[in-house]
PDB file of N, CA and C in Angstrom:
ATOM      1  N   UNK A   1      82.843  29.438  92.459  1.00  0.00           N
ATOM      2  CA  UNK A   1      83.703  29.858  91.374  1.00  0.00           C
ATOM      3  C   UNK A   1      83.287  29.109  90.115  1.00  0.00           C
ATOM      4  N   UNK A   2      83.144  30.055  89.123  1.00  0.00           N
ATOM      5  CA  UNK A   2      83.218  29.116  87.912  1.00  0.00           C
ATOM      6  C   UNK A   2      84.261  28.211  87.079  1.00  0.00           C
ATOM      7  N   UNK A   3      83.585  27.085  85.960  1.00  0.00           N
ATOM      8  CA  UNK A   3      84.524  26.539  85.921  1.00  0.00           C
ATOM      9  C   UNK A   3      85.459  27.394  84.832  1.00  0.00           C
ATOM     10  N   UNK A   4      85.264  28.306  84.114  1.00  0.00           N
ATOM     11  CA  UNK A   4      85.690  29.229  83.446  1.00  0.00           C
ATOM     12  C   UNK A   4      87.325  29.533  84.375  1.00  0.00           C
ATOM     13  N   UNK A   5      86.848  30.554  85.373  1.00  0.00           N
ATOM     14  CA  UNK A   5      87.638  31.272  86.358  1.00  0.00           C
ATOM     15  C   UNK A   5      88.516  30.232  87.231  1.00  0.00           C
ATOM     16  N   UNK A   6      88.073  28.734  87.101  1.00  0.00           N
ATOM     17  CA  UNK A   6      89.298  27.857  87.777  1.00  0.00           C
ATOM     18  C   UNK A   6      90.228  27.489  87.034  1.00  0.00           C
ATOM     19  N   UNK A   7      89.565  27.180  85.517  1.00  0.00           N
ATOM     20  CA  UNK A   7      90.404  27.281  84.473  1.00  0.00           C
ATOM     21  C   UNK A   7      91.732  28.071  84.396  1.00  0.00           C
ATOM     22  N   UNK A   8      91.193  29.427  84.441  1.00  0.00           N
ATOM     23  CA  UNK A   8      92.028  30.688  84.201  1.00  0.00           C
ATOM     24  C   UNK A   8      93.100  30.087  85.295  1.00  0.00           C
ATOM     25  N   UNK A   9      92.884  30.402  86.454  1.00  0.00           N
ATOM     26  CA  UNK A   9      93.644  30.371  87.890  1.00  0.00           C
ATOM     27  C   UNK A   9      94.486  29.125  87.829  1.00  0.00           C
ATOM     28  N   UNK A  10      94.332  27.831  87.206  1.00  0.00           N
ATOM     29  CA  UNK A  10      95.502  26.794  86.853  1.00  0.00           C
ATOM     30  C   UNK A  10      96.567  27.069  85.699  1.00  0.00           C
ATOM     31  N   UNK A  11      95.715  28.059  84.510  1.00  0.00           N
ATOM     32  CA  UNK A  11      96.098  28.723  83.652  1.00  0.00           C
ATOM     33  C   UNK A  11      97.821  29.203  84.224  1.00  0.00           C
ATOM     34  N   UNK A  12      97.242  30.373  85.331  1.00  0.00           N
ATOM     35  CA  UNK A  12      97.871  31.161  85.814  1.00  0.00           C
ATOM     36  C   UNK A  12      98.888  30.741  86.652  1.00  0.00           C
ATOM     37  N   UNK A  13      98.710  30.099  87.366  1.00  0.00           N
ATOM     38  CA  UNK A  13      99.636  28.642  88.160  1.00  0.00           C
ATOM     39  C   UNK A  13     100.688  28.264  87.283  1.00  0.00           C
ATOM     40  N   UNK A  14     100.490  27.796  86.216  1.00  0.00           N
ATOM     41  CA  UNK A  14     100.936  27.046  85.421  1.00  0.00           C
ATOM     42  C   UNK A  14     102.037  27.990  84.676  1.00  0.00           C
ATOM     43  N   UNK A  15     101.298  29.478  84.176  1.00  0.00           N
ATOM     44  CA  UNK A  15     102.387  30.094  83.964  1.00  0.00           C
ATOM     45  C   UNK A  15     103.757  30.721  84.468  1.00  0.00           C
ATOM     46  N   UNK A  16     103.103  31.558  86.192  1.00  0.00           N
ATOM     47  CA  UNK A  16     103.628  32.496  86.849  1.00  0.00           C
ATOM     48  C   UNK A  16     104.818  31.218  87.436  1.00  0.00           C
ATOM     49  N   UNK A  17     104.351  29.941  87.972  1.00  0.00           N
ATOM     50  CA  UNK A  17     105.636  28.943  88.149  1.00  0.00           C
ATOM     51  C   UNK A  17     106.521  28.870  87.166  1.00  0.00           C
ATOM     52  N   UNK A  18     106.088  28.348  85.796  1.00  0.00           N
ATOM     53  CA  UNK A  18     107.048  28.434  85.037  1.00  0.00           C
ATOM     54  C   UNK A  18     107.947  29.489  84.908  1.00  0.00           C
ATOM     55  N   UNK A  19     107.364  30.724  84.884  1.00  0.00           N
ATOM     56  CA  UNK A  19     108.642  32.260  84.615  1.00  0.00           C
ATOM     57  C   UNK A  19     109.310  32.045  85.235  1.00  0.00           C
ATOM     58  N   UNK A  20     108.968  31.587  87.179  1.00  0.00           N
ATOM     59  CA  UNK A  20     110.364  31.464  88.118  1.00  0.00           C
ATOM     60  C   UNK A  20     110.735  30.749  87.452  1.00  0.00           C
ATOM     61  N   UNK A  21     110.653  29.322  87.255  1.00  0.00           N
ATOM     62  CA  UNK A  21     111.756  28.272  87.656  1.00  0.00           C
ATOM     63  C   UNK A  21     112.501  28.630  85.903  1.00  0.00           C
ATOM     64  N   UNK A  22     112.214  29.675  84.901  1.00  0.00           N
ATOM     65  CA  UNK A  22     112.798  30.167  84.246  1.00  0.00           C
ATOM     66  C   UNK A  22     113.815  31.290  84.126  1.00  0.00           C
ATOM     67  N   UNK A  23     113.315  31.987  85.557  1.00  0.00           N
ATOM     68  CA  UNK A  23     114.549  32.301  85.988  1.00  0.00           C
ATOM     69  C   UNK A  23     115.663  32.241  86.937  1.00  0.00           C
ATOM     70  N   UNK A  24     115.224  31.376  88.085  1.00  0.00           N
ATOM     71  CA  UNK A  24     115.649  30.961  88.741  1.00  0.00           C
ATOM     72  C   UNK A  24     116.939  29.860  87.916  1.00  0.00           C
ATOM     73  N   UNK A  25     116.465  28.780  87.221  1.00  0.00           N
ATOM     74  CA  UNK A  25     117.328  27.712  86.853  1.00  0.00           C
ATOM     75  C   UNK A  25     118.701  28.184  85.876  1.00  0.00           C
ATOM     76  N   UNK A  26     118.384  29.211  85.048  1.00  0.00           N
ATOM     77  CA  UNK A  26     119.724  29.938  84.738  1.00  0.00           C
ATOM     78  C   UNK A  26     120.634  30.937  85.568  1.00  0.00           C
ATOM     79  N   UNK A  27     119.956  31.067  86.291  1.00  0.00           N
ATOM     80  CA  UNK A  27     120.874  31.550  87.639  1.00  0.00           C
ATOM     81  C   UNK A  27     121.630  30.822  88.723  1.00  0.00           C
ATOM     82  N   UNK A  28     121.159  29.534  88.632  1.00  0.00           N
ATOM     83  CA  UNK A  28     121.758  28.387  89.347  1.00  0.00           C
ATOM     84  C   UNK A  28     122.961  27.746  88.637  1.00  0.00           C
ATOM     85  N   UNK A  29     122.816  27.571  87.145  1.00  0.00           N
ATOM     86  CA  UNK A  29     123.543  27.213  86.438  1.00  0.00           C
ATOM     87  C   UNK A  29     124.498  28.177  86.157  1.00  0.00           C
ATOM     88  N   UNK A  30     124.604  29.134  85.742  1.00  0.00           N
ATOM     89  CA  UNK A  30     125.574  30.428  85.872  1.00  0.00           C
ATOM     90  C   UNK A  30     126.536  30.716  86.721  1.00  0.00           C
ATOM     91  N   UNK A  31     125.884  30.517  88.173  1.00  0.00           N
ATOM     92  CA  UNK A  31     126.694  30.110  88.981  1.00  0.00           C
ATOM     93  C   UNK A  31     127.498  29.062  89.549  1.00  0.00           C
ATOM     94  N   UNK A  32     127.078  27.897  89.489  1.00  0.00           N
ATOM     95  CA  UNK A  32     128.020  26.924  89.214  1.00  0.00           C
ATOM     96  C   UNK A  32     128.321  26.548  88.290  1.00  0.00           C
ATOM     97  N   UNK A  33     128.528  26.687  87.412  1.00  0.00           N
ATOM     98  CA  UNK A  33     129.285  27.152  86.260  1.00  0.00           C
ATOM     99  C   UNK A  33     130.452  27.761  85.955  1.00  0.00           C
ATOM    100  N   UNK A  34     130.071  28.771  86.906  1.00  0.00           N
ATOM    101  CA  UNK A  34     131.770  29.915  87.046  1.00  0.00           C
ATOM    102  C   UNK A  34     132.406  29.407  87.883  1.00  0.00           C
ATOM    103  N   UNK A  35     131.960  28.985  89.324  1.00  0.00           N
ATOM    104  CA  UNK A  35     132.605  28.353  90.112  1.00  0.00           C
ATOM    105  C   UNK A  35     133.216  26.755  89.604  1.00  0.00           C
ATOM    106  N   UNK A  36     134.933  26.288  90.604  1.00  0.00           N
ATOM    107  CA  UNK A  36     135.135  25.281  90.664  1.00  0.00           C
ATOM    108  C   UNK A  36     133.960  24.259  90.794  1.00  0.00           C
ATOM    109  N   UNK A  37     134.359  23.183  90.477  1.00  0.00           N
ATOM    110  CA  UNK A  37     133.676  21.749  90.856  1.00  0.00           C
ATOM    111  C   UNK A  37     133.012  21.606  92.289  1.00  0.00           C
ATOM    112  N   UNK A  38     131.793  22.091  93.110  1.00  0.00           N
ATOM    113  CA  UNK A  38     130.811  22.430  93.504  1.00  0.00           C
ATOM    114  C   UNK A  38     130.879  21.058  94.697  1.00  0.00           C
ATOM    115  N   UNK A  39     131.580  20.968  95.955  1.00  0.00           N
ATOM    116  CA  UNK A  39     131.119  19.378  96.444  1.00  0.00           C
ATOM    117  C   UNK A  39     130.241  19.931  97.196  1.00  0.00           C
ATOM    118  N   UNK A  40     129.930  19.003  98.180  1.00  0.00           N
ATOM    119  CA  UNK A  40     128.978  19.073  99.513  1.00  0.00           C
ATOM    120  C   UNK A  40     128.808  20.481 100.235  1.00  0.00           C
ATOM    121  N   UNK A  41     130.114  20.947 100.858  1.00  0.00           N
ATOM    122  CA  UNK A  41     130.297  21.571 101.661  1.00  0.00           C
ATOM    123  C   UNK A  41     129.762  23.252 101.155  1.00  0.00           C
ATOM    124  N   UNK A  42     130.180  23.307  99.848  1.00  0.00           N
ATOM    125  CA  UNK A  42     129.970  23.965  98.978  1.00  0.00           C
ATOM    126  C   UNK A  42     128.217  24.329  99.106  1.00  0.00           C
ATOM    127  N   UNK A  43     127.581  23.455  98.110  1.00  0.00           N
ATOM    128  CA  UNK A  43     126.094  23.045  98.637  1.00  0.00           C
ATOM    129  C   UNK A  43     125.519  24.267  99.485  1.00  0.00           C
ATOM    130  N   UNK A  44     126.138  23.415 100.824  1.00  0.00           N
ATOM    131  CA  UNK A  44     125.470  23.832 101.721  1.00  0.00           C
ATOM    132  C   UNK A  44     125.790  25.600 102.515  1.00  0.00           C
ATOM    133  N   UNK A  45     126.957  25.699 102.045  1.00  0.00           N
ATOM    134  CA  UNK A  45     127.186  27.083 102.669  1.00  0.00           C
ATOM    135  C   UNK A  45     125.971  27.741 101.767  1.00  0.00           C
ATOM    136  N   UNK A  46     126.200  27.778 100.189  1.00  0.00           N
ATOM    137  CA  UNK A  46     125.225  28.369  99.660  1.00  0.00           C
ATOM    138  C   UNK A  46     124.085  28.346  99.757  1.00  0.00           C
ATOM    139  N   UNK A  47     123.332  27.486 100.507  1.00  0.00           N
ATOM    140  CA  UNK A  47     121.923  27.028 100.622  1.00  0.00           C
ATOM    141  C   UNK A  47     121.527  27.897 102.034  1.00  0.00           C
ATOM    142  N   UNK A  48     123.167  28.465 103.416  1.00  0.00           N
ATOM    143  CA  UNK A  48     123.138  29.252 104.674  1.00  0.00           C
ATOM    144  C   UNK A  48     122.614  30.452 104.032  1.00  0.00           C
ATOM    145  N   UNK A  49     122.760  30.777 103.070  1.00  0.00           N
ATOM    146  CA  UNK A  49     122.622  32.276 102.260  1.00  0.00           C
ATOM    147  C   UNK A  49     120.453  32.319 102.899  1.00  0.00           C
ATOM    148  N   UNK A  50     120.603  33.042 103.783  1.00  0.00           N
ATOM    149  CA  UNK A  50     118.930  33.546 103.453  1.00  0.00           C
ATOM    150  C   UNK A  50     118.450  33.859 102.248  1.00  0.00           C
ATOM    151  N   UNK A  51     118.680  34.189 101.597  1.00  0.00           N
ATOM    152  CA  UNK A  51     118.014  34.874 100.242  1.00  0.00           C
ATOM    153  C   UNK A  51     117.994  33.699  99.178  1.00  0.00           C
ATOM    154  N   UNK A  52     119.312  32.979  98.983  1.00  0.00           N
ATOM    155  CA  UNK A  52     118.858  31.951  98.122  1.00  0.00           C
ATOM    156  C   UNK A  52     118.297  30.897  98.823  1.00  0.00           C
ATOM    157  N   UNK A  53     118.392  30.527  99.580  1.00  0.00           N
ATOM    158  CA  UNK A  53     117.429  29.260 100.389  1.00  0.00           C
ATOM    159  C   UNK A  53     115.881  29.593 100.437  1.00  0.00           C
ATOM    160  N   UNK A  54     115.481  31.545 100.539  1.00  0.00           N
ATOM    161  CA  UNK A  54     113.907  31.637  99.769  1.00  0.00           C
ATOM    162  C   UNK A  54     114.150  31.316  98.558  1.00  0.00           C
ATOM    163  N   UNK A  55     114.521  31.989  97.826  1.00  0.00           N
ATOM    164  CA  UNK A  55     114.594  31.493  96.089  1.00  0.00           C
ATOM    165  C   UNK A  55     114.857  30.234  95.765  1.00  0.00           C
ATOM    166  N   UNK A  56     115.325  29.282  96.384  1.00  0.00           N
ATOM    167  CA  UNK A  56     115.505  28.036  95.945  1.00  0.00           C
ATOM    168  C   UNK A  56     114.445  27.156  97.001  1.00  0.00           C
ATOM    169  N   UNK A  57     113.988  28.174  98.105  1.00  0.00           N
ATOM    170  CA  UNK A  57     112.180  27.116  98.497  1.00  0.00           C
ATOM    171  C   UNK A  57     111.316  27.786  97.360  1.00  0.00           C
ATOM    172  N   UNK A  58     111.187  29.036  96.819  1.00  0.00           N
ATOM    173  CA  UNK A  58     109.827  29.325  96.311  1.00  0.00           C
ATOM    174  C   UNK A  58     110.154  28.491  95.024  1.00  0.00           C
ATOM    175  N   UNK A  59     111.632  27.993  94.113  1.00  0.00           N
ATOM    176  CA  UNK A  59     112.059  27.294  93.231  1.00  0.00           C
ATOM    177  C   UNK A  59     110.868  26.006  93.204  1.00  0.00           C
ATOM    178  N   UNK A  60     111.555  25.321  94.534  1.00  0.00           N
ATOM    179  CA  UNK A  60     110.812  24.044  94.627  1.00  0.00           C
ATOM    180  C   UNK A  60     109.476  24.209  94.733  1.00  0.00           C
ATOM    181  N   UNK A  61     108.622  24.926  95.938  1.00  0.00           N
ATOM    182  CA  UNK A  61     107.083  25.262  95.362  1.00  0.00           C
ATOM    183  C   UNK A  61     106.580  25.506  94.235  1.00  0.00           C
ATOM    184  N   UNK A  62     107.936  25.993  93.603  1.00  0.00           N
ATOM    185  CA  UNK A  62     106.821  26.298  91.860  1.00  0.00           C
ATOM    186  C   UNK A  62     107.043  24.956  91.209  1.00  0.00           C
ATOM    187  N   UNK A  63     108.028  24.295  91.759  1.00  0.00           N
ATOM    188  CA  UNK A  63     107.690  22.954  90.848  1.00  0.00           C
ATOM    189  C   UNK A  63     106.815  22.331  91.522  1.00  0.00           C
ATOM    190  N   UNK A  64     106.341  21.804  92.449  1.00  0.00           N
ATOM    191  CA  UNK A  64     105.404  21.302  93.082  1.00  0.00           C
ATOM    192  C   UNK A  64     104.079  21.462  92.545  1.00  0.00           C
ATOM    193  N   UNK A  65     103.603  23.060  92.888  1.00  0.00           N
ATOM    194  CA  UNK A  65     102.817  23.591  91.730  1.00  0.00           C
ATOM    195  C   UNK A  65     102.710  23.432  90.802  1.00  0.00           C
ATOM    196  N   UNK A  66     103.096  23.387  90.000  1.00  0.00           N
ATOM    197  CA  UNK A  66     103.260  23.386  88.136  1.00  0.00           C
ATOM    198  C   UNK A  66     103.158  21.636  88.079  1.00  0.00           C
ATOM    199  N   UNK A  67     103.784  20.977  88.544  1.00  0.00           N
ATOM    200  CA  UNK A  67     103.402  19.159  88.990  1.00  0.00           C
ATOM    201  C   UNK A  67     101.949  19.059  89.005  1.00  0.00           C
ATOM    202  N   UNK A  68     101.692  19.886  90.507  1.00  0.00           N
ATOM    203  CA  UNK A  68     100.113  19.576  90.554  1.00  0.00           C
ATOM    204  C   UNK A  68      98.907  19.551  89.500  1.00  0.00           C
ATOM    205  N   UNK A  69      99.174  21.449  88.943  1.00  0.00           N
ATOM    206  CA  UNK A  69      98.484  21.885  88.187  1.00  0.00           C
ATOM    207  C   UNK A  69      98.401  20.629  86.956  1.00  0.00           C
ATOM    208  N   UNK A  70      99.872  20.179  86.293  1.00  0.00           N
ATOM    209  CA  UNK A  70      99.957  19.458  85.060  1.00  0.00           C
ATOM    210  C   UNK A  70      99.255  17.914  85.220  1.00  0.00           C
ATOM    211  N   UNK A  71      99.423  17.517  86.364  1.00  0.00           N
ATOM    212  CA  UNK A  71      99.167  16.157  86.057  1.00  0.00           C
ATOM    213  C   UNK A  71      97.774  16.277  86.533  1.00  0.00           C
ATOM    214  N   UNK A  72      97.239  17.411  87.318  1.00  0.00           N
ATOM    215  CA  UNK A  72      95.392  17.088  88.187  1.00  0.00           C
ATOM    216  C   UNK A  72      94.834  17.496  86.472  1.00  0.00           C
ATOM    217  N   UNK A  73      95.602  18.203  85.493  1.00  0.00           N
ATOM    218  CA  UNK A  73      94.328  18.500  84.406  1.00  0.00           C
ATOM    219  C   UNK A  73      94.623  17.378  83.170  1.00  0.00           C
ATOM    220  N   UNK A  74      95.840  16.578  83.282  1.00  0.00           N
ATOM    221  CA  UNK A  74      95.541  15.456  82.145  1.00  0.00           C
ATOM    222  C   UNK A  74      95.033  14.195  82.973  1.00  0.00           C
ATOM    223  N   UNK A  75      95.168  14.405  84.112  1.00  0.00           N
ATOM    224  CA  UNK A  75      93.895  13.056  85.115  1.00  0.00           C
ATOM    225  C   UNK A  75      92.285  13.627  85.226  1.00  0.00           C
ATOM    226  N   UNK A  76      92.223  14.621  85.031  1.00  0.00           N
ATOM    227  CA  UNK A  76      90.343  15.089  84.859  1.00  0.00           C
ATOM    228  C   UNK A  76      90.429  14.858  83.544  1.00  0.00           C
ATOM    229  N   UNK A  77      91.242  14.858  82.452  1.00  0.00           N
ATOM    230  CA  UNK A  77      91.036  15.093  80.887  1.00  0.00           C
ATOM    231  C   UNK A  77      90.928  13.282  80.363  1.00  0.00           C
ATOM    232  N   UNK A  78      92.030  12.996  81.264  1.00  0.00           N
ATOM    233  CA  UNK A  78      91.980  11.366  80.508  1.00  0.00           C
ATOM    234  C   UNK A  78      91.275  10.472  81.313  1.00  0.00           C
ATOM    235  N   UNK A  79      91.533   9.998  82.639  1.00  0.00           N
ATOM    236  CA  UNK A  79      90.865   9.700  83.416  1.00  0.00           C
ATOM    237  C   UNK A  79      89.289   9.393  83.281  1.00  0.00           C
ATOM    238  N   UNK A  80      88.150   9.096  83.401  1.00  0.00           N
ATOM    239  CA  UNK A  80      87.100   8.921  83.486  1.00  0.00           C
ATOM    240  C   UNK A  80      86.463   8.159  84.331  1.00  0.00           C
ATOM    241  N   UNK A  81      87.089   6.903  84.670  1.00  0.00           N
ATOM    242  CA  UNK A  81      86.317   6.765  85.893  1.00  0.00           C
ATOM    243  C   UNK A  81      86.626   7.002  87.460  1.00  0.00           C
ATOM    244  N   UNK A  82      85.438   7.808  87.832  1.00  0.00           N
ATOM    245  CA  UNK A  82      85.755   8.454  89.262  1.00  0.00           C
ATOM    246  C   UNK A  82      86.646   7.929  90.304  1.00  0.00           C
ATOM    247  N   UNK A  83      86.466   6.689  90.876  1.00  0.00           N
ATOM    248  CA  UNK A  83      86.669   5.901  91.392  1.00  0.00           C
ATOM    249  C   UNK A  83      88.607   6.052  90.895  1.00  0.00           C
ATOM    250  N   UNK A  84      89.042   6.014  90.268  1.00  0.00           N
ATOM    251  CA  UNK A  84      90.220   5.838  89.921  1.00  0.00           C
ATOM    252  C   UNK A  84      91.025   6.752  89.859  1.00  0.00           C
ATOM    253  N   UNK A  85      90.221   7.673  89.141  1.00  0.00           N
ATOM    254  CA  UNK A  85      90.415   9.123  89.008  1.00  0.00           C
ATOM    255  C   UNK A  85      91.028   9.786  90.792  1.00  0.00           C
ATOM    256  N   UNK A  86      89.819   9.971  92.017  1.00  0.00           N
ATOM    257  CA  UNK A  86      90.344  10.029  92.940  1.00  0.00           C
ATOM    258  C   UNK A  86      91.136   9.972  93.319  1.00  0.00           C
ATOM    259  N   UNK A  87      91.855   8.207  93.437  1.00  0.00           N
ATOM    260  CA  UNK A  87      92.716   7.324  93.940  1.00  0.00           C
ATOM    261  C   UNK A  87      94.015   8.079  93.701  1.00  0.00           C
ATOM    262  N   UNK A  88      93.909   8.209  92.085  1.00  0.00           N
ATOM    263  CA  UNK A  88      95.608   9.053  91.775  1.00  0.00           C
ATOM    264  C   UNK A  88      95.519  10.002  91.707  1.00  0.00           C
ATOM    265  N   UNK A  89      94.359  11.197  92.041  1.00  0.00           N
ATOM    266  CA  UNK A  89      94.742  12.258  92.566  1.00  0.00           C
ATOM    267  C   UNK A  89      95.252  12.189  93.746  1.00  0.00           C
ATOM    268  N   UNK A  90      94.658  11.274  94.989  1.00  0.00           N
ATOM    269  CA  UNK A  90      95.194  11.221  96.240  1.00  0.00           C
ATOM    270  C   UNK A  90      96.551  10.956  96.618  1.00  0.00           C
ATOM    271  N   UNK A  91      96.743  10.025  95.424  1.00  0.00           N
ATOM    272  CA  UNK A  91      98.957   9.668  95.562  1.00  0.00           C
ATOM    273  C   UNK A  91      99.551  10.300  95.082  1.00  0.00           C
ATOM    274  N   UNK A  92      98.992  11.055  94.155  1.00  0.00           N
ATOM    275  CA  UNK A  92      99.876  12.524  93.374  1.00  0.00           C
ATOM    276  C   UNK A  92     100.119  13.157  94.642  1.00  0.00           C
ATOM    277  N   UNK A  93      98.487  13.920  94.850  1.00  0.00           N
ATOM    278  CA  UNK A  93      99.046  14.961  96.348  1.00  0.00           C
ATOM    279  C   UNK A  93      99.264  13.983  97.500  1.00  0.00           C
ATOM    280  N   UNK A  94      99.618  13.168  97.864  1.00  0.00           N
ATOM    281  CA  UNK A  94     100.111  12.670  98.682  1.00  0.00           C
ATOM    282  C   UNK A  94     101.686  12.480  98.220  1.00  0.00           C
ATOM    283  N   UNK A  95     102.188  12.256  96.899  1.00  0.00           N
ATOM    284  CA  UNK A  95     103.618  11.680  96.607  1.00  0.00           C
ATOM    285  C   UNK A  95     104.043  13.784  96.610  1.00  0.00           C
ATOM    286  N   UNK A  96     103.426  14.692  96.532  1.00  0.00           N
ATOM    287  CA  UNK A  96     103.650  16.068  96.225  1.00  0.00           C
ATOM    288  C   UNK A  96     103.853  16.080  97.257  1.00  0.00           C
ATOM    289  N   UNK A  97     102.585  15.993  98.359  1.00  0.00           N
ATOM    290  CA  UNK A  97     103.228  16.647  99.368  1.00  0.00           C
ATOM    291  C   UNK A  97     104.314  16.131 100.163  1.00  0.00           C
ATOM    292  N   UNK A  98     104.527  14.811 100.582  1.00  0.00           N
ATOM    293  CA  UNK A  98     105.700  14.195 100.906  1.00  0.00           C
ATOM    294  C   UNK A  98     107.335  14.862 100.238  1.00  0.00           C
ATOM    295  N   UNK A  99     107.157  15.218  98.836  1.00  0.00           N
ATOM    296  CA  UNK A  99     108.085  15.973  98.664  1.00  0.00           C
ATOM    297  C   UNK A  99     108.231  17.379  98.926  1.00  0.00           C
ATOM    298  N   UNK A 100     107.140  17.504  99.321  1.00  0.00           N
ATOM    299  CA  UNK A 100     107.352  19.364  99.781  1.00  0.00           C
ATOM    300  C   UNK A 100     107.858  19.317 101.037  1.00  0.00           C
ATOM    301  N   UNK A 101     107.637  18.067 101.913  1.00  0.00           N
ATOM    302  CA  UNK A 101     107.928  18.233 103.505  1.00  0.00           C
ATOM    303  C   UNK A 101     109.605  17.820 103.091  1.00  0.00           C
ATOM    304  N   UNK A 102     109.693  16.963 102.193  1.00  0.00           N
ATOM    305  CA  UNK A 102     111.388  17.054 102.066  1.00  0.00           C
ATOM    306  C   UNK A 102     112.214  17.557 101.787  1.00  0.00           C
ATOM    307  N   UNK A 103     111.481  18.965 101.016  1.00  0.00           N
ATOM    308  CA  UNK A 103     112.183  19.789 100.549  1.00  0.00           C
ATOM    309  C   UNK A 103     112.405  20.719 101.692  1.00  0.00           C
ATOM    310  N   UNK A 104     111.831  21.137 102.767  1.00  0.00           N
ATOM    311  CA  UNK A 104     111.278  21.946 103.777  1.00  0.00           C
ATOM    312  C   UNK A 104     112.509  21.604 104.614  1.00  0.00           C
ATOM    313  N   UNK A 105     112.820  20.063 105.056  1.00  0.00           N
ATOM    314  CA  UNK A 105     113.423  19.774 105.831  1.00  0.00           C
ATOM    315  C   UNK A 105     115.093  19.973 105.302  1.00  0.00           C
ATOM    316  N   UNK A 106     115.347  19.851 103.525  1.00  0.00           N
ATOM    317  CA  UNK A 106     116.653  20.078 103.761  1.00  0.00           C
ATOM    318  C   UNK A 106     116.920  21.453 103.666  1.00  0.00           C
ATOM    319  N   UNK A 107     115.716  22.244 103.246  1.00  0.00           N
ATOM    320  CA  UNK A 107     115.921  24.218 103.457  1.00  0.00           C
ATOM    321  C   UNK A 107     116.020  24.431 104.658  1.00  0.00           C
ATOM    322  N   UNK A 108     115.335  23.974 105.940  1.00  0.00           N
ATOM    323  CA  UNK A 108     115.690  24.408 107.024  1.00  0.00           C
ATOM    324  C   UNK A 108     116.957  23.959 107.951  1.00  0.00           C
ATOM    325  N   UNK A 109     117.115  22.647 107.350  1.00  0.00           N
ATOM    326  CA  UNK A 109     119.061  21.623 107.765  1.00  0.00           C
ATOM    327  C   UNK A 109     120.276  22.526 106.910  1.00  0.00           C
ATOM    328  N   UNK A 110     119.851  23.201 105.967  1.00  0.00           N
ATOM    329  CA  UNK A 110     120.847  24.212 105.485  1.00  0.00           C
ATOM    330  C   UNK A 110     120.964  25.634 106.537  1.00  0.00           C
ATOM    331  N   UNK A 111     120.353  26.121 106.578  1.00  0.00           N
ATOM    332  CA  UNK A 111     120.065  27.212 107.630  1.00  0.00           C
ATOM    333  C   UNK A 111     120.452  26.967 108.814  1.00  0.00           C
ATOM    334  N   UNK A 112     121.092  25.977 109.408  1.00  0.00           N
ATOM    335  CA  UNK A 112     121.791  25.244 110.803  1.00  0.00           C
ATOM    336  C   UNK A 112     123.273  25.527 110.732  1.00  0.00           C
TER     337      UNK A 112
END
């Protein structure tokens, strides 16, 4: 692949995440919003909902994404030496993915 066309494709990452979590996040707010004061129990019935528990995992993947995309292109941009460079790409996607498995685990503890 060129570096042109990887460009584009983080480009694209970068956007198509943002639209969700642009529409997703006023729809979250809207709704609790109208509703009373929102505790725990609350939470979680809404999270039993199949449909929003996808929309609120593909939510969190697009932030994950849009994380990745933002911080891997100002660490190739600022970054310079390799050696270092690596290192905090490796704890980024390592601190990313650790949060994706946590996010995973309380989408599927809602669904119980």
């Amino acid at each position: 692949m060129s570096r042109q066309a990887h460009g584009l494709r983080a480009w694209l990452l970068q956007r198509f995440s943002a639209a969700y979590m642009a529409v997703f996040l006023p729809y979250v707010l809207i709704r609790w919003l109208a509703a009373p004061a929102p505790g725990f129990a609350d939470w979680q019935r809404w999270l039993a909902d199949p449909l929003v528990n996808l929309a609120s995992g593909l939510f969190l993947l697009s932030i994950l994404v849009h994380a990745w995309v933002g911080i891997r292109d100002v660490l190739m941009d600022y970054v310079r030496h390799t050696g270092l460079r690596v290192t905090l790409f490796a704890a980024v996607a390592l601190t990313l993915a650790g949060c994706g498995l946590w996010m995973l685990r309380v989408l599927f503890l809602a669904l119980k």
